[in-house]
Protein backbone atom coordinates (compact mmCIF):
# COMPACT_ATOMS: atom_id res chain seq x y z
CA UNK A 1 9.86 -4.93 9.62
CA UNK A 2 8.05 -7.37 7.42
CA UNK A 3 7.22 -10.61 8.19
CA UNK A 4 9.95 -12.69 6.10
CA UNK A 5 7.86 -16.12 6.24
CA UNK A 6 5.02 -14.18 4.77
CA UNK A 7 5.36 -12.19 1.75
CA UNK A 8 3.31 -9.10 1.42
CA UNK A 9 0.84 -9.22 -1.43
CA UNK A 10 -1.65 -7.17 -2.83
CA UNK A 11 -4.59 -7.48 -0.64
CA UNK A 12 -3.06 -7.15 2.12
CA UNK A 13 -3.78 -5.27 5.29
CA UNK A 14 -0.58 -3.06 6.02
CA UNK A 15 1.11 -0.74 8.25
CA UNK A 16 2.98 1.67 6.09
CA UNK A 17 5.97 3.47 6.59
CA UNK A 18 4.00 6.54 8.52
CA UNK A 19 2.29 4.14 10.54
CA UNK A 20 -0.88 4.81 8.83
CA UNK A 21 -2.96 0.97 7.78
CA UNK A 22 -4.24 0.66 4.81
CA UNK A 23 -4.51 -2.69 2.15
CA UNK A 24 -1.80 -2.80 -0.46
CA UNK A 25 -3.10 -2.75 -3.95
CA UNK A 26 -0.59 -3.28 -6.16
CA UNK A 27 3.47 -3.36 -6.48
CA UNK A 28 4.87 0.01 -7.88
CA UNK A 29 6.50 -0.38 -11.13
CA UNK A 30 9.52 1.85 -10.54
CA UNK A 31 11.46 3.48 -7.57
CA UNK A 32 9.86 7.23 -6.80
CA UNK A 33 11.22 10.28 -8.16
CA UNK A 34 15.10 11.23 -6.66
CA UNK A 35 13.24 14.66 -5.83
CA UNK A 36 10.04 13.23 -3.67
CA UNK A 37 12.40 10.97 -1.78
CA UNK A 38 14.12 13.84 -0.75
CA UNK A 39 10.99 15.82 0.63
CA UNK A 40 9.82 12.53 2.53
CA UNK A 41 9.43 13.27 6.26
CA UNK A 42 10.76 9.59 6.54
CA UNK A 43 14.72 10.00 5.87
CA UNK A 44 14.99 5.99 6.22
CA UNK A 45 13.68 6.03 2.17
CA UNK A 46 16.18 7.90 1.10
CA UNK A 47 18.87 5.36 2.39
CA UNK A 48 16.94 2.27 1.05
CA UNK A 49 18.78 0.53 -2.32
CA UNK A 50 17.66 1.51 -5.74
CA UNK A 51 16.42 -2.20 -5.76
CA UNK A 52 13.58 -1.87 -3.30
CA UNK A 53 10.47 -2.31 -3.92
CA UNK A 54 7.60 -0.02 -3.33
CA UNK A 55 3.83 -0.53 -2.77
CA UNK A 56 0.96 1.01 -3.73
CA UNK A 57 -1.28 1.17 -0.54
CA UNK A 58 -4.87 2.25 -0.28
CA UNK A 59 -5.13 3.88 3.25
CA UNK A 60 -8.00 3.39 5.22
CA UNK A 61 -8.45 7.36 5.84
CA UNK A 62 -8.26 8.27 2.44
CA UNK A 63 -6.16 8.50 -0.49
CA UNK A 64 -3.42 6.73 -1.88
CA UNK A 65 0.29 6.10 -1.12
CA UNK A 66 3.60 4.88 -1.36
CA UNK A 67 5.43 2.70 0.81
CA UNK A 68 8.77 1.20 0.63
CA UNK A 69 8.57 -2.72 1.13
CA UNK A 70 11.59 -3.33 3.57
CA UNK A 71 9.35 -0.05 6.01
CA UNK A 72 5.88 -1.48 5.57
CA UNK A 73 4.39 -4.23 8.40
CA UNK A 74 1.99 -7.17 7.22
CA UNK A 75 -0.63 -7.44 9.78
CA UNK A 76 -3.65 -9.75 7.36
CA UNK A 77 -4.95 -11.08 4.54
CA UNK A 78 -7.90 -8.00 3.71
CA UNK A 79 -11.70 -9.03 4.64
CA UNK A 80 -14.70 -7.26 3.13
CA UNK A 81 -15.01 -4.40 5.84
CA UNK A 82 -11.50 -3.82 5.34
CA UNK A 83 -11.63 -3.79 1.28
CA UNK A 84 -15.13 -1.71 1.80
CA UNK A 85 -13.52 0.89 4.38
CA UNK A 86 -10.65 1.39 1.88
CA UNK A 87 -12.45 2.00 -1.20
CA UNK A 88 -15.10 4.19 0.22
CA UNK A 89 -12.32 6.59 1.77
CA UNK A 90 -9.57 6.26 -1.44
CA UNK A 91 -8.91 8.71 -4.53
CA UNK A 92 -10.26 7.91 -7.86
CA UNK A 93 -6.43 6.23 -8.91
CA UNK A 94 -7.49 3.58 -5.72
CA UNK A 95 -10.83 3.20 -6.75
CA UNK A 96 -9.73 2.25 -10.47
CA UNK A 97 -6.72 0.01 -9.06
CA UNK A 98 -9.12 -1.99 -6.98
CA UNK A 99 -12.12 -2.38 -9.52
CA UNK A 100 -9.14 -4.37 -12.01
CA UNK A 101 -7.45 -6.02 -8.74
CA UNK A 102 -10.19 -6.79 -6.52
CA UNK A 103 -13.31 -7.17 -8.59
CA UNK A 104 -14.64 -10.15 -6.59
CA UNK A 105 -14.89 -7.32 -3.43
CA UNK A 106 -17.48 -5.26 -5.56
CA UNK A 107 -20.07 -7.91 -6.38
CA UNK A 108 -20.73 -8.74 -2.49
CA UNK A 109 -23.93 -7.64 -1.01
């Protein structure tokens, strides 16, 4: 579902695994937990490799989240409104990611 001739990057607009868009703020460090893979509503993450690679991605209505990278769709490089529409609706772990990954985003007018 990704675009292979363009990898997907930290800001990022994205369409996660739920279908929900959001801009991807940084990779995940580790696989989830064996136990919230197998509460996912998704069952196409708990067939994916112990290899993949997961993404931390900054919805648009709120929160943060997970996504698997082979399940999530690139759709952009992230503009202001989008960076701006993200921040203003995510948790406070978003809101800290973003102020170390995106700090040129909070000194625009």
């Amino acid at each position: 579902m990704t675009d292979q001739n363009t990898p997907i990057e930290p800001g990022d607009v994205v369409r996660d695994n739920y279908g929900r868009l959001g801009i991807v703020v940084a990779y995940e460090p580790s696989r989830p937990e064996e136990d919230w893979l197998k509460i996912q509503e998704d069952s196409r993450v708990q067939k994916l490799s112990a290899e993949e690679r997961w993404l931390y991605i900054y919805p648009f209505d709120g929160g943060s989240a997970v996504s698997p990278l082979s399940l999530t769709e690139r759709l952009r490089p992230m503009d202001t409104d989008d960076f701006r529409k993200a921040y203003r609706a995510g948790n406070s772990f978003a809101q800290d990611k973003s102020r170390s990954s995106f700090t040129h985003f909070l000194t625009l007018p």
